[in-house]
Protein backbone atom coordinates (compact mmCIF):
# COMPACT_ATOMS: atom_id res chain seq x y z
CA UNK A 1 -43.51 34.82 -182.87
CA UNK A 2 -43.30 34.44 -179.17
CA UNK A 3 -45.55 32.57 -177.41
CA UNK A 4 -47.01 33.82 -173.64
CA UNK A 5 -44.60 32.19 -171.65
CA UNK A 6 -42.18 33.35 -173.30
CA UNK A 7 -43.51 36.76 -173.42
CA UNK A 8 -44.41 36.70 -169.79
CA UNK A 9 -40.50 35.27 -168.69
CA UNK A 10 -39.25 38.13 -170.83
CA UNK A 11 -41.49 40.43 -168.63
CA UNK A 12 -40.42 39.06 -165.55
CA UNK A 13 -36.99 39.55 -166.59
CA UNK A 14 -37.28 43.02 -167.42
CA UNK A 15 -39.11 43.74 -163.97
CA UNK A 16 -36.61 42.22 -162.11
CA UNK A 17 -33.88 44.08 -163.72
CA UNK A 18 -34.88 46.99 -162.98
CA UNK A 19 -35.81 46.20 -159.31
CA UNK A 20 -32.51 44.57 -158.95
CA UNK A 21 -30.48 47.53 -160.91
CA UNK A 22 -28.97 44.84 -163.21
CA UNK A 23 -28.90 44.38 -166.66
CA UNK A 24 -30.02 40.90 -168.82
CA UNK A 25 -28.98 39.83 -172.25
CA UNK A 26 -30.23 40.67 -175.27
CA UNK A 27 -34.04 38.87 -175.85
CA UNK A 28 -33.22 39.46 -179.59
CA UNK A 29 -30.37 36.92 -179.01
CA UNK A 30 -32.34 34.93 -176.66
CA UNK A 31 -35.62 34.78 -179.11
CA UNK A 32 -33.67 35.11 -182.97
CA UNK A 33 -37.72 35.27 -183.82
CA UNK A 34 -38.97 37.87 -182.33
CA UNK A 35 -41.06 40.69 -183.79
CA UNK A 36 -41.96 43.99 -183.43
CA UNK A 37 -45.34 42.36 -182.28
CA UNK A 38 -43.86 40.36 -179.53
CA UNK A 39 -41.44 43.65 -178.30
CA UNK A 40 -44.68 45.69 -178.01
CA UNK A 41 -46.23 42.50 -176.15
CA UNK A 42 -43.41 42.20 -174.02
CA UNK A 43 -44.00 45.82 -172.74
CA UNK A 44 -47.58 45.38 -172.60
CA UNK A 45 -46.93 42.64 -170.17
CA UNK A 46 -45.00 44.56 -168.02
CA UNK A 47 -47.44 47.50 -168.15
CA UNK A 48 -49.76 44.84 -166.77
CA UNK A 49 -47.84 43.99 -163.61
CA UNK A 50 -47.00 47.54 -163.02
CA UNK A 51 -50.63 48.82 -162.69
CA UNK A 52 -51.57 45.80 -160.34
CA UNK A 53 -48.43 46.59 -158.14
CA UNK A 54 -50.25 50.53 -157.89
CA UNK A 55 -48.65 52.41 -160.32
CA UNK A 56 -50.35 54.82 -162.81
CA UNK A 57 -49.37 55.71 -166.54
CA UNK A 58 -48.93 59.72 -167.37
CA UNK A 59 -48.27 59.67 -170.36
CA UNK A 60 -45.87 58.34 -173.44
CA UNK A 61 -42.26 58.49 -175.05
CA UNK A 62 -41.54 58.67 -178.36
CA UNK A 63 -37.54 56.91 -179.42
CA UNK A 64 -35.78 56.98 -182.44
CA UNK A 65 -37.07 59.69 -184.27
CA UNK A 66 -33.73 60.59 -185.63
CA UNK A 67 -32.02 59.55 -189.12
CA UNK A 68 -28.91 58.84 -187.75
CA UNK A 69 -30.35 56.41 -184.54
CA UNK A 70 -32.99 54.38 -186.92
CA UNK A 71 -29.90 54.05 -189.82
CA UNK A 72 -27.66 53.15 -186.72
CA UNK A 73 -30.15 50.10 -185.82
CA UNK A 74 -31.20 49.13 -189.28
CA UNK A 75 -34.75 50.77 -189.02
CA UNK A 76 -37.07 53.16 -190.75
CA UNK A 77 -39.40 53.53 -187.80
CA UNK A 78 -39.93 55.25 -184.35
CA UNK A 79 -40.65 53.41 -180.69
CA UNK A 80 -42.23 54.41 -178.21
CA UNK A 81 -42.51 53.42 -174.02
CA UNK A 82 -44.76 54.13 -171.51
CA UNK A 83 -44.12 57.17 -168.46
CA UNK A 84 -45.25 56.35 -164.82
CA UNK A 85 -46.06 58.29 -162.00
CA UNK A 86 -42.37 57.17 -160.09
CA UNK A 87 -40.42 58.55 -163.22
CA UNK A 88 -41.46 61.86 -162.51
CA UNK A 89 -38.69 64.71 -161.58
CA UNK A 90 -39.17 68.55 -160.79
CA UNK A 91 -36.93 70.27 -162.65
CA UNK A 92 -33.78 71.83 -160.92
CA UNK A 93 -34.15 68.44 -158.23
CA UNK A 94 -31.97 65.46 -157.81
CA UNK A 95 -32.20 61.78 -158.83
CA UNK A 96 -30.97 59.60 -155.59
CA UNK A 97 -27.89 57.67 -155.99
CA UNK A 98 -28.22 54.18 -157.42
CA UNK A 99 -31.93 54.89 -158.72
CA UNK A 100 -30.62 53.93 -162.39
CA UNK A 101 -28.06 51.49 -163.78
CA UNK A 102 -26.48 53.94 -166.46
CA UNK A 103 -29.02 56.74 -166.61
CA UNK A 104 -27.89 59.11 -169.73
CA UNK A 105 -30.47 61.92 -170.69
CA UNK A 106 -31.73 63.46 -174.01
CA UNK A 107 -33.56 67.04 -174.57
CA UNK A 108 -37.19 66.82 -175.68
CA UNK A 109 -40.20 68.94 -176.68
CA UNK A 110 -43.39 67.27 -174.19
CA UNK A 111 -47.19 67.71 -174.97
CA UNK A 112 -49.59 67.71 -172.44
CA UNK A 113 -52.65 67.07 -173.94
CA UNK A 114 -56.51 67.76 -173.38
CA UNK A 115 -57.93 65.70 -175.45
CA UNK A 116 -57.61 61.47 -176.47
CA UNK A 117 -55.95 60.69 -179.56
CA UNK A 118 -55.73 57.19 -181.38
CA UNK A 119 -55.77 55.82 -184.64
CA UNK A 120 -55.47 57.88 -187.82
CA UNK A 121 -55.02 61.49 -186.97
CA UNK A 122 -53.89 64.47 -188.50
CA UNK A 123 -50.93 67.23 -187.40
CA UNK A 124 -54.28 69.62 -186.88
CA UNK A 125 -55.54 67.05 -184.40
CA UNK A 126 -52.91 66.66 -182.92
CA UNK A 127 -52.19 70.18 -182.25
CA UNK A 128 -56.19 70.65 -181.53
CA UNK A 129 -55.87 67.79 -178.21
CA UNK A 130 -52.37 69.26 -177.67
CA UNK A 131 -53.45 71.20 -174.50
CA UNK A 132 -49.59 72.96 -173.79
CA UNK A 133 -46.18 72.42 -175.03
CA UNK A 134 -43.19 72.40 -172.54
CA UNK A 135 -39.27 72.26 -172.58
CA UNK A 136 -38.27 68.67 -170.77
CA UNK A 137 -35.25 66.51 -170.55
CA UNK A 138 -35.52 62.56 -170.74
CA UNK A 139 -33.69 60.23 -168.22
CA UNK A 140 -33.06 57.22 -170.51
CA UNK A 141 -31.86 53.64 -168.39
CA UNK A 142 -31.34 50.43 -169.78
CA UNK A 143 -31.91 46.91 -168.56
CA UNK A 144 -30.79 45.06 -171.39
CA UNK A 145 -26.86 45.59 -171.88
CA UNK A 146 -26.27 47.53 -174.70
CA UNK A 147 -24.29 44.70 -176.45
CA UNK A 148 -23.78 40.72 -176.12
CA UNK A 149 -20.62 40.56 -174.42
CA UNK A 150 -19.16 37.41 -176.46
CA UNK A 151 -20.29 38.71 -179.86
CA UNK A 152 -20.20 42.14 -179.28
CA UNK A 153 -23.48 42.51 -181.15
CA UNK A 154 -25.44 45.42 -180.10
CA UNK A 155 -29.14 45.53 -178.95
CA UNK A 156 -31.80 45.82 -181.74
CA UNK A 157 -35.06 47.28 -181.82
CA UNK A 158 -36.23 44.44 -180.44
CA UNK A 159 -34.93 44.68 -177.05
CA UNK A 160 -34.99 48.93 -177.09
CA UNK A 161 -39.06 48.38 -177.38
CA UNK A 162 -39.21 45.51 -174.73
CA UNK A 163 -37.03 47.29 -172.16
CA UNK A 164 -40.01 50.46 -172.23
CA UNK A 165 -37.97 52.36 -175.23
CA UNK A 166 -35.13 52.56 -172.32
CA UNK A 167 -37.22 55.15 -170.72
CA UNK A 168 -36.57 56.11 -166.94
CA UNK A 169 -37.58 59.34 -166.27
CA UNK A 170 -38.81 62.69 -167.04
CA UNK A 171 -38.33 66.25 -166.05
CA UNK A 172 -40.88 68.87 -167.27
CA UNK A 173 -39.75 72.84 -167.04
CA UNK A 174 -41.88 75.13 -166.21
CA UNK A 175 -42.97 76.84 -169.11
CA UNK A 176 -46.20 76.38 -170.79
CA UNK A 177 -46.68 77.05 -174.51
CA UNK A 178 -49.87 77.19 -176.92
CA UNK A 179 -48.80 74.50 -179.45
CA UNK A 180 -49.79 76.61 -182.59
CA UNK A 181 -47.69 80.12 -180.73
CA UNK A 182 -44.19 77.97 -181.51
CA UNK A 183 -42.39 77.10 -184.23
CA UNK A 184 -41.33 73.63 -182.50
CA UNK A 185 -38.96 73.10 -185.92
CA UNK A 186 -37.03 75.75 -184.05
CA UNK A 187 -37.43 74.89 -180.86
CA UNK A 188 -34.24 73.84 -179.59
CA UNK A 189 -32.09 73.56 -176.70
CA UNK A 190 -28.00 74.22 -175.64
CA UNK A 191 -27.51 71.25 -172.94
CA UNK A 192 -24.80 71.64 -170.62
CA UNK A 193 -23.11 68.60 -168.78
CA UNK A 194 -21.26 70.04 -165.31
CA UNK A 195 -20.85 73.51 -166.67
CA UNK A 196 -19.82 72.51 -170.34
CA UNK A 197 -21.87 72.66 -173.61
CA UNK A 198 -21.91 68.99 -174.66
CA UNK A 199 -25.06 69.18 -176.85
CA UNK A 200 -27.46 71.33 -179.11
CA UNK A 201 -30.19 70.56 -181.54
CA UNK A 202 -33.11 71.78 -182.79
CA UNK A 203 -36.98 69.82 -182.99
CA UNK A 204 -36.64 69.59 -186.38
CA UNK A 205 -34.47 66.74 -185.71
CA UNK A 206 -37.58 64.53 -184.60
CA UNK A 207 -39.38 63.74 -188.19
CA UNK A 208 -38.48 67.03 -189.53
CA UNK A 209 -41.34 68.33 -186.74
CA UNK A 210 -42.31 67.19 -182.90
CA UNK A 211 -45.77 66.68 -184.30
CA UNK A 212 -45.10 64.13 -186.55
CA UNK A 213 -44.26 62.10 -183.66
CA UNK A 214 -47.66 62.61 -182.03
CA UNK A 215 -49.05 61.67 -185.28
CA UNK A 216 -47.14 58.38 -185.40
CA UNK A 217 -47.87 57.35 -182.04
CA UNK A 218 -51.60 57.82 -181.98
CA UNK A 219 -51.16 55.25 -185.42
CA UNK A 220 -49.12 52.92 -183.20
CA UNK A 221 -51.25 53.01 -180.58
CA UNK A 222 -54.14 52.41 -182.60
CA UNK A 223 -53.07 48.89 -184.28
CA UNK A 224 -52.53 47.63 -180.68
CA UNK A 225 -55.66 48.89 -178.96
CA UNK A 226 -54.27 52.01 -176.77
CA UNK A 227 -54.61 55.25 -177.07
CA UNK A 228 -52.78 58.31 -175.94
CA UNK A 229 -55.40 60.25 -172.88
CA UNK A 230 -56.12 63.55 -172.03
CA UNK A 231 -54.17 64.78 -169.16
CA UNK A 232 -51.47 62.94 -170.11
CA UNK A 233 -47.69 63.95 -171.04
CA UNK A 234 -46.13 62.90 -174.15
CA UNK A 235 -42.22 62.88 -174.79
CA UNK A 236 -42.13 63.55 -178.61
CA UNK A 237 -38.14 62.53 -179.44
CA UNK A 238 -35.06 63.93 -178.57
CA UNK A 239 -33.07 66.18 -180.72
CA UNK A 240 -29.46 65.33 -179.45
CA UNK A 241 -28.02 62.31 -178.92
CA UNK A 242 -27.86 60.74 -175.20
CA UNK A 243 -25.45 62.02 -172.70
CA UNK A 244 -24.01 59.97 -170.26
CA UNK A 245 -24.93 61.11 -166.69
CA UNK A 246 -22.42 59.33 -163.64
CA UNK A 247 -22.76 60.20 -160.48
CA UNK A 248 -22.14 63.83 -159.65
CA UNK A 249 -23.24 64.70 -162.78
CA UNK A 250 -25.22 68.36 -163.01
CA UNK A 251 -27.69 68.65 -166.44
CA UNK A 252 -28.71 72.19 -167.62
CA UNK A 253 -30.67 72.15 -170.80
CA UNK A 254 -31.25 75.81 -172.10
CA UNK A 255 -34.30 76.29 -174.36
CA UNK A 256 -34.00 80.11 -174.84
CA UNK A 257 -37.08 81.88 -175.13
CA UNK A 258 -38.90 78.27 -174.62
CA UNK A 259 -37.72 77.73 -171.08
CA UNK A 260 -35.39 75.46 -169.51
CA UNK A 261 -34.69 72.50 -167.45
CA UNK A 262 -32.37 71.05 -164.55
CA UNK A 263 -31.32 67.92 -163.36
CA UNK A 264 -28.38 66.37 -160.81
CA UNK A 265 -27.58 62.97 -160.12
CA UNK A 266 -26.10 62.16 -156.82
C-alpha cells in the first residue's frame, strides 16, 4: 500500500506529463507494492486537482473489457477512467497537432444516461437510467511509457488505472438510440484508418454485452464512494483493438444502421 505522499507525487507526475506531453516510468516499477487500491487513489488524486483547476467530469470509460487485453496483462477484470469537459470532440473535427503524445483510438458503444447509478445494479437498471445509446470512437493517450526501457517490461494494470485508463478523448456521432431498440451484441463498427479498413468488431466483444460494462462500473464505483450521474456519458469498452493515429492520420468508424463517427489528427 501506498501511502499519501506517495500517492500525491504519483499524481503530480501524471499531471505534469500530460501538461508537458511527456511520458514517466512505470509507478508499478517505481512502487513493486502497489494495489489496485492505490491505482484507483492515484486517479482520484488527480481528479482532485483537475476540478480545482475548473474542469468538469462528463462522464466515464470503461478499459479492458476484452479476453485477449485482460489475458495480455495477467487480469480477469475491467478499468475504468474518468471523461472531462476538454476531451470532448465533434465528430467529423480535428484534434490540433501535438495535443497527445501517441494518441491511438478504439470504437465504442457510449450511454448517456438519465438517471444515477451506483452500487449493485442490474442489466434492467442499467438499461432503465440508460437515457440514449450512441456510436463513438475513443482517443486513448498514454503518460506512462508503455514499457521500462532497460527491462523491457510492459506497463501493468497498475499504471493503465493511474494514468486515467489511458483515456484522452472522446467523439460522440450523432445518432441517438433507445437502449432496449438495439441489439448492442451486434452493434458493431468497420473502422477505416486513411481510406483503409484496419479494424472491425462487434459489442459483443465487451463482456459478451456493452451492458455488462455499465453493470461493472456502477459496482466499482460503489466500493470507492462514486457513482456514475445522470447527464453523463459513459464509454462502455472497445470492440477492436487500438489503432495507432500519427499525424495526418484520418479515422472513419462505420456503424451501419447505428451511425458513424469521424476523426483527423493534424
Amino acid at each position: 500500500m501506498l501511502n499519501a505522499a506517495e500517492i500525491g507525487q504519483a499524481a503530480a507526475d501524471l499531471l505534469g506529463a500530460e501538461a508537458a506531453r511527456r511520458q514517466i516510468g512505470l509507478l508499478s516499477l517505481r512502487h513493486p507494492g502497489i494495489t489496485l487500491d492505490d491505482a484507483y487513489a492515484i486517479q482520484l488524486a488527480q481528479i482532485e486537482r483537475k476540478l480545482a483547476a475548473g474542469r468538469r467530469i462528463v462522464g466515464w470509460k470503461i478499459g479492458l473489457t476484452s479476453k485477449a487485453m485482460q489475458e495480455a496483462l495477467g487480469i480477469d477484470t475491467p478499468d475504468s477512467g474518468v471523461l472531462y469537459d476538454d476531451m470532448v470532440f465533434e465528430t467529423g473535427g480535428t484534434v490540433p497537432a501535438g495535443r497527445f503524445i501517441q494518441p491511438r483510438i478504439e470504437a465504442e458503444i457510449a450511454f448517456v444516461m438519465k438517471a444515477p447509478l451506483a452500487g449493485e445494479v442490474t442489466r434492467g437498471e442499467v438499461l432503465a437510467a440508460t437515457d440514449y445509446v450512441a456510436p463513438s470512437i475513443e482517443i486513448l493517450d498514454t503518460r506512462i511509457l508503455r514499457a521500462d526501457p532497460e527491462s523491457g517490461r510492459p506497463r501493468r494494470i497498475f499504471d493503465t488505472v493511474a494514468d486515467n485508463a489511458a483515456n484522452a478523448g472522446i467523439v460522440l456521432g450523432a445518432e441517438c438510440h433507445a437502449p432496449e431498440a438495439v441489439d448492442l451484441r451486434w452493434a458493431g463498427a468497420i473502422v477505416k484508418k486513411d481510406g483503409a479498413v484496419v479494424a472491425t468488431g462487434l459489442g459483443a466483444a465487451v463482456l459478451d454485452d456493452p451492458v455488462t460494462g455499465l453493470v461493472w462500473l456502477a459496482r466499482r464505483m460503489g466500493h470507492y464512494g462514486q457513482r456514475i450521474e445522470a447527464g453523463q456519458v459513459v464509454l462502455s469498452g472497445s470492440f477492436i483493438g487500438p489503432v495507432e493515429c500519427p499525424p495526418g492520420t484520418e479515422i472513419r468508424a462505420d456503424f451501419g444502421p447505428f451511425g458513424s463517427v469521424a476523426i483527423d489528427f493534424d
